[in-house]
Protein backbone atom coordinates (compact mmCIF):
# COMPACT_ATOMS: atom_id res chain seq x y z
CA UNK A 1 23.63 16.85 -17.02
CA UNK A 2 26.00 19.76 -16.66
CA UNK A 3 23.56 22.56 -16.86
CA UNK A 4 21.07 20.67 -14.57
CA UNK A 5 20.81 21.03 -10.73
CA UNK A 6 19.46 19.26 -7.75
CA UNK A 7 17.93 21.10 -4.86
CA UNK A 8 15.52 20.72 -1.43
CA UNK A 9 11.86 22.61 -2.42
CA UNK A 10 10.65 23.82 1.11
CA UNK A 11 7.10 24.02 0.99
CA UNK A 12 6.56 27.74 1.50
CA UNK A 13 9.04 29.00 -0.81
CA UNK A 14 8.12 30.08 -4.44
CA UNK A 15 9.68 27.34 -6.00
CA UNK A 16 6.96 25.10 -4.62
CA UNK A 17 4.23 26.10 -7.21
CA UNK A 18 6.64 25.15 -10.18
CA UNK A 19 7.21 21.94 -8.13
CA UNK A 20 3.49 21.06 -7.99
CA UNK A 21 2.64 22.22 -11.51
CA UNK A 22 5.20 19.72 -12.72
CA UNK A 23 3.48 17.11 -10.87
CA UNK A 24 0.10 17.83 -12.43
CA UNK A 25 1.89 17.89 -15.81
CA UNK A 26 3.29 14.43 -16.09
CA UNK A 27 -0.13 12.95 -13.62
CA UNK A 28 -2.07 14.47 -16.04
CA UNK A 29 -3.67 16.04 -13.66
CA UNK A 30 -6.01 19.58 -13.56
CA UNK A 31 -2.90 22.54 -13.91
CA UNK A 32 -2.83 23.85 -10.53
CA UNK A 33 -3.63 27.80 -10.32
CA UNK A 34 -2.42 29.90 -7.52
CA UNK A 35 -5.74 29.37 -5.12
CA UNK A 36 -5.21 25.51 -5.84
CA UNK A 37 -1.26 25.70 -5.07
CA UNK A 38 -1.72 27.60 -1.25
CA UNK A 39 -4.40 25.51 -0.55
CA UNK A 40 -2.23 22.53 -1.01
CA UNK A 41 0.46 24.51 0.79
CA UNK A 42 -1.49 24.76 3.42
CA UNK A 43 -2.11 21.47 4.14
CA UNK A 44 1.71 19.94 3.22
CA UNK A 45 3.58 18.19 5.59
CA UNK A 46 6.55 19.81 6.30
CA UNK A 47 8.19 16.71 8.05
CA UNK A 48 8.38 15.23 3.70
CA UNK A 49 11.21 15.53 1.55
CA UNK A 50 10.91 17.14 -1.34
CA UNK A 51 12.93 17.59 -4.38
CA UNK A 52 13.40 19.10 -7.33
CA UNK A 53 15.77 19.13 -10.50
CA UNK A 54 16.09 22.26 -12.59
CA UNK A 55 17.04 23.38 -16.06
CA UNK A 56 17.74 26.97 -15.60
CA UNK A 57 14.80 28.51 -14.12
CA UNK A 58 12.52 25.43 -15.06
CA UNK A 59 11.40 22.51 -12.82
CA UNK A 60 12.15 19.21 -14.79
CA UNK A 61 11.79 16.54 -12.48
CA UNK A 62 10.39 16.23 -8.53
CA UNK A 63 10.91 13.27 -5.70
CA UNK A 64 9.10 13.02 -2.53
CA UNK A 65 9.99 10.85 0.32
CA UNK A 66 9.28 10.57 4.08
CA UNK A 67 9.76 8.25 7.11
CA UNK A 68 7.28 5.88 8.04
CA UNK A 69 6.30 2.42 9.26
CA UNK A 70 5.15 -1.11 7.37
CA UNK A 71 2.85 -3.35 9.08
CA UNK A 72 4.38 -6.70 8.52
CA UNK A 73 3.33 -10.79 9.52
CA UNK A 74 3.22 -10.63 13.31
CA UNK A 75 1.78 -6.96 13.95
CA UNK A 76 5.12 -5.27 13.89
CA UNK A 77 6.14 -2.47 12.50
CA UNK A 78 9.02 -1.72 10.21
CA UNK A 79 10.58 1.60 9.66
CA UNK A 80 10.39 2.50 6.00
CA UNK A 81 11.59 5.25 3.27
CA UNK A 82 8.23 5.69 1.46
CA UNK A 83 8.45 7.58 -2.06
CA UNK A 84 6.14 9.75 -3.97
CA UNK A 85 5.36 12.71 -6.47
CA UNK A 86 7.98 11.44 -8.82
CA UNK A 87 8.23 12.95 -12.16
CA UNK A 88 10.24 13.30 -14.94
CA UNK A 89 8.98 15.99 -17.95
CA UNK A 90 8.90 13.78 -21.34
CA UNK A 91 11.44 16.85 -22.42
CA UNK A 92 13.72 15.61 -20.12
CA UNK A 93 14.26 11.81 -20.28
CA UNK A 94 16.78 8.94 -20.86
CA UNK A 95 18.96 11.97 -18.98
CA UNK A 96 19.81 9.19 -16.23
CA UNK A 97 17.74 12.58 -13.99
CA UNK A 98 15.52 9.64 -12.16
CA UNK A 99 18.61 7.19 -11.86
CA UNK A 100 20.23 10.12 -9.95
CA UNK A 101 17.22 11.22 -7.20
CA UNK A 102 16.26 7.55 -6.23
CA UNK A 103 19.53 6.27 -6.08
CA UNK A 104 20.79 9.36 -3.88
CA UNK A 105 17.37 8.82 -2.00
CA UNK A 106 17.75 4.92 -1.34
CA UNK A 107 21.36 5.80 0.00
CA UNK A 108 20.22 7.95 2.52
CA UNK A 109 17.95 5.52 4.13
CA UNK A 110 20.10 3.04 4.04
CA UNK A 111 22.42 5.05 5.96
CA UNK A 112 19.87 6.38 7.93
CA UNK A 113 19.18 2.77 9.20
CA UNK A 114 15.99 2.24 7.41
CA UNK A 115 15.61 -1.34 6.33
CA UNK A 116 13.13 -0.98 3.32
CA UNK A 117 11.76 1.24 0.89
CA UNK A 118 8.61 1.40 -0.67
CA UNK A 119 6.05 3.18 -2.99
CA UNK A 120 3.47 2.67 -5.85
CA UNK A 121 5.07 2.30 -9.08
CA UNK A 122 2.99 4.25 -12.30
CA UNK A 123 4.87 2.20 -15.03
CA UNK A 124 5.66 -1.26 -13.17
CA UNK A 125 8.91 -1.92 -15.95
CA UNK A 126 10.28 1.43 -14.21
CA UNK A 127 11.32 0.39 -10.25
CA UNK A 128 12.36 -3.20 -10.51
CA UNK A 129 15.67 -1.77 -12.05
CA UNK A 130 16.44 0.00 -8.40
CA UNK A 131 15.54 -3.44 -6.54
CA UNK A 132 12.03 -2.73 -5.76
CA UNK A 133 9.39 -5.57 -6.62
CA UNK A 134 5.66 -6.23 -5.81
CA UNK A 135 4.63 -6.91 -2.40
CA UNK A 136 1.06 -6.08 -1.75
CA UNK A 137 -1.90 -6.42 -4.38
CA UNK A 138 -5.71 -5.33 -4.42
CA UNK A 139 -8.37 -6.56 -6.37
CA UNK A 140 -11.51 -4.60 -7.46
CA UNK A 141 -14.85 -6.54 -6.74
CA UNK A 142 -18.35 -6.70 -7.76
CA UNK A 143 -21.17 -7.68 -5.34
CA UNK A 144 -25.02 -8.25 -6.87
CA UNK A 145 -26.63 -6.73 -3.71
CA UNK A 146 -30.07 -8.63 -5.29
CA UNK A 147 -28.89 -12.20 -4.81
CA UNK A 148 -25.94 -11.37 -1.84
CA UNK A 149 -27.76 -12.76 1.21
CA UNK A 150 -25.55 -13.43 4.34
CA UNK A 151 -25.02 -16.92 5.31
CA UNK A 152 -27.64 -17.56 8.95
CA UNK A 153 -24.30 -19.19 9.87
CA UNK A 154 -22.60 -15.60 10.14
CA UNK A 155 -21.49 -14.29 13.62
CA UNK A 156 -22.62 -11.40 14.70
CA UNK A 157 -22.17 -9.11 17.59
CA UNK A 158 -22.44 -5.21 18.13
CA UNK A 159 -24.09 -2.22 15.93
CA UNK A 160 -23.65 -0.17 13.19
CA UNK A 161 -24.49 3.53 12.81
CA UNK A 162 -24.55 5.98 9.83
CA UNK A 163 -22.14 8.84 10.95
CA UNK A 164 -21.45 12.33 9.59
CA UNK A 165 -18.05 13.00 8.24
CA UNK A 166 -16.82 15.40 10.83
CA UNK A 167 -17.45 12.98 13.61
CA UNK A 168 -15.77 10.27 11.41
CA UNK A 169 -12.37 12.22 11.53
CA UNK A 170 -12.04 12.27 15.25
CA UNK A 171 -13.29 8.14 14.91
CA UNK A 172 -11.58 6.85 11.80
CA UNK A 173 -7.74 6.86 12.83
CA UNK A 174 -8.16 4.62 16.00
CA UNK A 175 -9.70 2.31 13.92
CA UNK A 176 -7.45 2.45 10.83
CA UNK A 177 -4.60 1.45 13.45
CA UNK A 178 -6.50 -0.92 15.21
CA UNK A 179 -7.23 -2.96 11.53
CA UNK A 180 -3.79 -2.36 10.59
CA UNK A 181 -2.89 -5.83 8.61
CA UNK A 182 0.99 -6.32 6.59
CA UNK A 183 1.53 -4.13 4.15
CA UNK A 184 -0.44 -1.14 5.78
CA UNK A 185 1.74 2.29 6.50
CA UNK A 186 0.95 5.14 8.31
CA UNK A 187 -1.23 7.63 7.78
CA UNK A 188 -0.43 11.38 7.54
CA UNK A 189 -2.50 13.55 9.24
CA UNK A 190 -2.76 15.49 6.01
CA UNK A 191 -4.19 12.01 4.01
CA UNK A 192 -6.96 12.34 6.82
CA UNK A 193 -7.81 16.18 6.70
CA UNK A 194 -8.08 16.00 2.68
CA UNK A 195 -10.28 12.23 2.82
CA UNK A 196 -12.77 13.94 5.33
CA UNK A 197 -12.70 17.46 2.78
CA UNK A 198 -11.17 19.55 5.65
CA UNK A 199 -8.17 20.77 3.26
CA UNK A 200 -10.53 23.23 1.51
CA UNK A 201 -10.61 21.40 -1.57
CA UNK A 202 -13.81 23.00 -3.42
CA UNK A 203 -14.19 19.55 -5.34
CA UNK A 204 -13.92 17.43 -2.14
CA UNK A 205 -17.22 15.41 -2.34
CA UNK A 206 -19.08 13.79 0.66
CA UNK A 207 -19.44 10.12 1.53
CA UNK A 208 -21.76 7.70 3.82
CA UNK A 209 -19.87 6.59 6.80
CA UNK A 210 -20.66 3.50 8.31
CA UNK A 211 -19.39 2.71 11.57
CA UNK A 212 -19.46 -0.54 13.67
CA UNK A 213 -19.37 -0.98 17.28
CA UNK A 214 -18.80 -3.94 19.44
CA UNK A 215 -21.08 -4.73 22.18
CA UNK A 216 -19.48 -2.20 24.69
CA UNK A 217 -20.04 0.70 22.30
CA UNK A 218 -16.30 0.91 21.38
CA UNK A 219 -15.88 1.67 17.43
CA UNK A 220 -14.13 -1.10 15.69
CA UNK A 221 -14.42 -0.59 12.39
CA UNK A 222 -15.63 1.59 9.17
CA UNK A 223 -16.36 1.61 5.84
CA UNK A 224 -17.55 4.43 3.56
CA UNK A 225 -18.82 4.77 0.11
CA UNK A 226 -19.86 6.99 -2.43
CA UNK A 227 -23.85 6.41 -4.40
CA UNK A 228 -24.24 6.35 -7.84
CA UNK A 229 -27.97 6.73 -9.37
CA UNK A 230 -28.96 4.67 -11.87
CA UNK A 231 -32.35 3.77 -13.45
CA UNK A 232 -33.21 2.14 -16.47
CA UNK A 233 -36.96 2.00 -17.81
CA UNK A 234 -37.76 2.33 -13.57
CA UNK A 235 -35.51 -0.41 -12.95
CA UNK A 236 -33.18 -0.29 -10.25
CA UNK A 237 -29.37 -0.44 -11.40
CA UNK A 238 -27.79 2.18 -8.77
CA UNK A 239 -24.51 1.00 -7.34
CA UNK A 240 -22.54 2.15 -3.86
CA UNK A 241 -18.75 2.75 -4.83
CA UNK A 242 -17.22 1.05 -1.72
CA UNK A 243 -13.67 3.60 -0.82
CA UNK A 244 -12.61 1.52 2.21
CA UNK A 245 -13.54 -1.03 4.68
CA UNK A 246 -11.55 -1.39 7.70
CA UNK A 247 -12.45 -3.98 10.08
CA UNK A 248 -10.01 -4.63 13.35
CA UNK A 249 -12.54 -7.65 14.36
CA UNK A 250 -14.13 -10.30 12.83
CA UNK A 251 -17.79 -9.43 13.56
CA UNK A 252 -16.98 -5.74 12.78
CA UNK A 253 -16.36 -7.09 9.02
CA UNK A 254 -19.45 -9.13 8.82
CA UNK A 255 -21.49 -6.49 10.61
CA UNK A 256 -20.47 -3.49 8.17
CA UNK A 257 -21.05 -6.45 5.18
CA UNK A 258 -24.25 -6.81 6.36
CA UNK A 259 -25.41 -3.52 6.14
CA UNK A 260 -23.26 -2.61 2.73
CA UNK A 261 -24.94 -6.02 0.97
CA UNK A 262 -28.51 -4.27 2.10
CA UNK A 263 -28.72 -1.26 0.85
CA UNK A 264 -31.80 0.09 -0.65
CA UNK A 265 -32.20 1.09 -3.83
CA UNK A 266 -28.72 -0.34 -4.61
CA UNK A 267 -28.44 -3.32 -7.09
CA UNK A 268 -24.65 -3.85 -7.13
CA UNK A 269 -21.84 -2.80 -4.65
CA UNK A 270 -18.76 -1.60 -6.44
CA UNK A 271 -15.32 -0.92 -4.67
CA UNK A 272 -12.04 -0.98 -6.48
CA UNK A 273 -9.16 -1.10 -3.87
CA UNK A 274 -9.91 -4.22 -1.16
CA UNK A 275 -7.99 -7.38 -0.28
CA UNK A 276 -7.20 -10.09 -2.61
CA UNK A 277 -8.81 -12.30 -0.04
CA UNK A 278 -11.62 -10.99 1.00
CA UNK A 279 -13.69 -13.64 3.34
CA UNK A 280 -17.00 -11.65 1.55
CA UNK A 281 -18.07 -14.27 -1.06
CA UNK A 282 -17.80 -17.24 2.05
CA UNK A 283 -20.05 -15.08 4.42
CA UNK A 284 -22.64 -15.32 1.65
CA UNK A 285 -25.66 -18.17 0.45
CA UNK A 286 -24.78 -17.41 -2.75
CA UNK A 287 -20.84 -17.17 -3.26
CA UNK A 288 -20.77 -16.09 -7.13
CA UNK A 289 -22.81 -12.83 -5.94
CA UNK A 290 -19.48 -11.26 -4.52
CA UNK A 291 -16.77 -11.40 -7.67
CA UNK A 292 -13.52 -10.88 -8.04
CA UNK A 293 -13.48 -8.77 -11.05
CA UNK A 294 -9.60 -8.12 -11.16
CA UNK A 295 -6.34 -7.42 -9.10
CA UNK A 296 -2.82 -6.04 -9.49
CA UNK A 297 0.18 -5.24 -7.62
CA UNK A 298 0.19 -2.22 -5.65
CA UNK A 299 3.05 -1.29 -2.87
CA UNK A 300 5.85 -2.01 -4.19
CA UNK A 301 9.04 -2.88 -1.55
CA UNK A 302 12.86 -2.18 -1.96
CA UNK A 303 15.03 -4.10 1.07
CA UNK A 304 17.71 -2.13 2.24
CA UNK A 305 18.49 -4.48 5.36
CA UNK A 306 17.27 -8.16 4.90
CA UNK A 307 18.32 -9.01 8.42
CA UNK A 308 16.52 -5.75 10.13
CA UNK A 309 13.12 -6.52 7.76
CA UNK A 310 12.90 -10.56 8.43
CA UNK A 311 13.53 -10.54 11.92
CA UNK A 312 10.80 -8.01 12.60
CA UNK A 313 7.84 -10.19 11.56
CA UNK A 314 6.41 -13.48 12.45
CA UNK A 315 6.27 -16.65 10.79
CA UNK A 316 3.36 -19.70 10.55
CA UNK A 317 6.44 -22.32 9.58
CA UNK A 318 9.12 -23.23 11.55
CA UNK A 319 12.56 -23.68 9.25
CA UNK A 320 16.19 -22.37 8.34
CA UNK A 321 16.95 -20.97 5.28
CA UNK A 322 20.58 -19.88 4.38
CA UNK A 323 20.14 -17.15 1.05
CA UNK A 324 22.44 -15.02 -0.86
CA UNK A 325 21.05 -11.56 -2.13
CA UNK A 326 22.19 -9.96 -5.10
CA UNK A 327 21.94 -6.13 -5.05
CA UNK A 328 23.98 -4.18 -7.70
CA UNK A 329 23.97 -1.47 -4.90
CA UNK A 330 25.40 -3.53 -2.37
CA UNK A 331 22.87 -2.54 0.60
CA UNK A 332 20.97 -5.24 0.59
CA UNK A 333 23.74 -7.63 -0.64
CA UNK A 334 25.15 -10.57 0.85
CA UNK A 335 24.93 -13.90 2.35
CA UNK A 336 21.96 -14.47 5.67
CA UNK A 337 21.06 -17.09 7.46
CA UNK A 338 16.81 -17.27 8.27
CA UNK A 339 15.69 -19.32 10.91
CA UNK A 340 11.79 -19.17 12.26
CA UNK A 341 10.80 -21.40 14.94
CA UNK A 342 8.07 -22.95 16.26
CA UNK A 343 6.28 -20.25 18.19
CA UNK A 344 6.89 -17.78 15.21
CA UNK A 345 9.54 -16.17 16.24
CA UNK A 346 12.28 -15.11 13.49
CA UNK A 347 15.70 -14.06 13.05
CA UNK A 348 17.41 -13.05 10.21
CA UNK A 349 21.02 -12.30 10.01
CA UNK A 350 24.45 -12.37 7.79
CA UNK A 351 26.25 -15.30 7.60
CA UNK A 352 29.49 -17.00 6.30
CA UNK A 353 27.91 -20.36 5.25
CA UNK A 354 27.79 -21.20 1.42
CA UNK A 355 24.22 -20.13 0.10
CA UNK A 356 21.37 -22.55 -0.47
CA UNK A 357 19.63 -20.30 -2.97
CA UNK A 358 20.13 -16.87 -4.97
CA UNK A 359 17.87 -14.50 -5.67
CA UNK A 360 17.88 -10.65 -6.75
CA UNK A 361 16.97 -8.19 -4.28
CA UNK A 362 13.85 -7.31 -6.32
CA UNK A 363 12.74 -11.15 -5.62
CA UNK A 364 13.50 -10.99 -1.91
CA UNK A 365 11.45 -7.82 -1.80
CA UNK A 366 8.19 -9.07 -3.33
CA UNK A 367 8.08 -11.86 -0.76
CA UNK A 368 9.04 -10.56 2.23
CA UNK A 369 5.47 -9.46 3.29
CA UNK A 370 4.28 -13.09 2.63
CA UNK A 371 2.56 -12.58 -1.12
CA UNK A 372 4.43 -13.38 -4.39
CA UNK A 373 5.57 -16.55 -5.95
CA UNK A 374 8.69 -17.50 -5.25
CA UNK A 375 8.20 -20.65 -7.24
CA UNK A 376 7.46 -18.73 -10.19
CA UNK A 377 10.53 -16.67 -10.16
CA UNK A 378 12.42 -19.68 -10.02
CA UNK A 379 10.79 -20.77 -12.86
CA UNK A 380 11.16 -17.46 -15.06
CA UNK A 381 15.14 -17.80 -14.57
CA UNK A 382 15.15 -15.05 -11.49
CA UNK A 383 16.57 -17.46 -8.93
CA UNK A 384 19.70 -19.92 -8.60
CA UNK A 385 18.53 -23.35 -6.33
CA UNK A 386 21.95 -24.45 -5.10
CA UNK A 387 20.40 -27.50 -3.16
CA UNK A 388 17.18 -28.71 -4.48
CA UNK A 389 13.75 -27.90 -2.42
CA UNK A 390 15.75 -24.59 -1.22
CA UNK A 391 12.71 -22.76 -3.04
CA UNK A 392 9.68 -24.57 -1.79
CA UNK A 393 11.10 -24.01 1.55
CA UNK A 394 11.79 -20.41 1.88
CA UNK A 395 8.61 -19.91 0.07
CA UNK A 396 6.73 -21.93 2.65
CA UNK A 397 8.64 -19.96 5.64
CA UNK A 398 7.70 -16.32 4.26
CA UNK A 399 4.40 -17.75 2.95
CA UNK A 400 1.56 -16.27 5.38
CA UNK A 401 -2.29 -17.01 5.53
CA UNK A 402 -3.97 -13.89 4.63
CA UNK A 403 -2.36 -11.95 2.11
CA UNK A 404 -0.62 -8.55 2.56
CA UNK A 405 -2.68 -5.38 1.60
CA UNK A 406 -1.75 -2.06 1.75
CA UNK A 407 -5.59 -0.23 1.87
CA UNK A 408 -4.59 3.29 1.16
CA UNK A 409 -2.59 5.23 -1.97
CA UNK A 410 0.52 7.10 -0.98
């Protein structure tokens, strides 16, 4: 990789429109002219990382990374190295060019302090070879708005209110942090300015905002969605694309499902990108008229610091774990020692004591939130029981109730 080189791309220099139309290339995505590139400019957040690898004149390969925070069991937050916008031209593989920015790009969080990593991985066989593994999923359901009749059993409390999208954008952060649940991150304010078409995005169309509010007016949650006509021989088979639902209360979420399951002129609600366990199908008379069609993984984590990320959440099992972590890159290696107790309180930290159980940092990382199977990974070979029910217990003091999610792309 002699005649290769590695630089910074600051957003309002030239080489950021080669950067971006590399990024289109291998997303397949629309090739960026110049109006498209300084409207993107415009809008970039200088506070990201951005990187680029050249041959000659030519960018080959980009990396994007920032600071930011995971939601994890408890509330907390977790400071985290999140990664985007990497590519690699198909010219320019098996060149060891990826190897090279994420490794470089791990390091510096690590020194930096961060205790995890994460992203959303295009090819899943890619990332697990850098230690990151699967730690949130969503799942895409199907609702038959004809037969999905709430339960007369279902609280409810407060309003809901179609809202224009301007007003949304001064409503819909509160409420995003307020509904935070693990596996959320922060949102940039430029992932807000381009959802609510303020980035000048000529393509950018509108959606129905629904907001709820609880009985002293105060907003409290949102969902939006996008209608799509259909008729066939004057029969109704129109369907609402559901983008997000974001509930920080319990009769928010039934109050917005009321509304969405109602819709006029709608025969099924579609939406691609919610929890794995959704409480939708029990809030209805009919519980096979809300579907799970499928799910898959989605953020993918990458510990750093074990003892930092465990001790910052919560735990619904008391217990003590002692765990050995194998990481080829050594900054998540080592021997710890996890002990919850009976409040929920955690701490995780390194420890001299033989190991009860082994696992790869990839394992460690797709549990850590509370999803996964540890069991299963014990099964496939991943992990080494050195004293037997060391498995079913540190899965049972990670496990959590409701599983992780992380509700927006990055």
């Amino acid at each position: 990789m002699a005649d290769l080189s590695f630089t910074a791309v600051d957003v309002d220099a030239p080489l950021f429109a080669a950067f971006r139309r590399t990024q289109a290339a291998v997303f397949l995505d629309a090739y960026p002219d110049d109006e498209a590139v300084e409207r993107r400019r415009k809008i970039a957040e200088r506070a990201l990382r951005r990187s680029a690898v050249l041959d000659g004149e030519q960018v080959v390969a980009t990396y994007v990374s920032w600071d930011t925070h995971v939601t994890v069991p408890g509330g907390g937050l977790v400071p985290a190295d999140a990664v985007s916008g990497v590519t690699v031209l198909p010219t320019h593989r098996r060149r060891g060019i990826l190897t090279r920015m994420i490794v470089a790009d791990l390091a510096d969080a690590a020194e930096r302090g961060l205790p995890v990593a994460i992203l959303i991985a295009a090819e899943a066989p890619i990332y697990g070879r850098y230690g990151f593994g699967p730690a949130t999923e969503t799942a895409h359901w199907s609702i038959d708005v004809r037969a999905a009749w709430l339960a007369p059993t279902v609280l409810h409390a407060g309003t809901v209110e179609v809202v224009a999208e301007p007003t949304m954008r001064d409503l819909a952060p509160a409420i995003f942090e307020a509904a935070r649940r693990p596996g959320a991150l922060d949102q940039l304010d430029s992932w807000w300015d381009v959802r609510f078409g303020l980035a000048g995005d000529p393509g950018h169309k509108p959606t129905t905002w629904l907001v709820h509010r609880d009985g002293d007016g105060r907003p409290d949650g949102y969902a939006t969605y996008r209608p799509e006509e259909v008729w066939v021989d004057r029969e109704i088979r129109s369907v609402a694309h559901v983008e997000q639902v974001q509930a920080a209360t319990g009769t928010a979420y039934t109050g917005l499902w009321k509304v969405l399951t109602s819709l006029d002129l709608v025969a099924r609600v579609d939406a691609a990108e919610l929890a794995v366990d959704e409480p939708l199908p029990w809030l209805l008379t009919d519980v096979r008229a809300a579907r799970q069609m499928s799910r898959s993984d989605f953020q993918w984590s990458r510990l750093l610091d074990p003892a930092e990320a465990l001790s910052a959440r919560r735990y619904e099992s008391p217990g003590v774990v002692t765990f050995e972590v194998v990481d080829p890159n050594h900054w998540a290696g080592g021997t710890f020692r996890l002990e919850a107790d009976v409040d929920g309180a955690g701490a995780c930290s390194r420890a001299k004591a033989s190991p009860e159980i082994t696992l790869p940092v990839e394992v460690l990382s797709s549990v850590w939130l509370g999803a996964g199977d540890l069991s299963a990974a014990a099964l496939a070979g991943r992990v080494d029981e050195h004293v037997a029910g060391t498995v079913d217990r540190l899965a049972r003091l990670l496990r959590t109730t409701r599983a992780p999610w992380t509700p927006t792309w990055f």
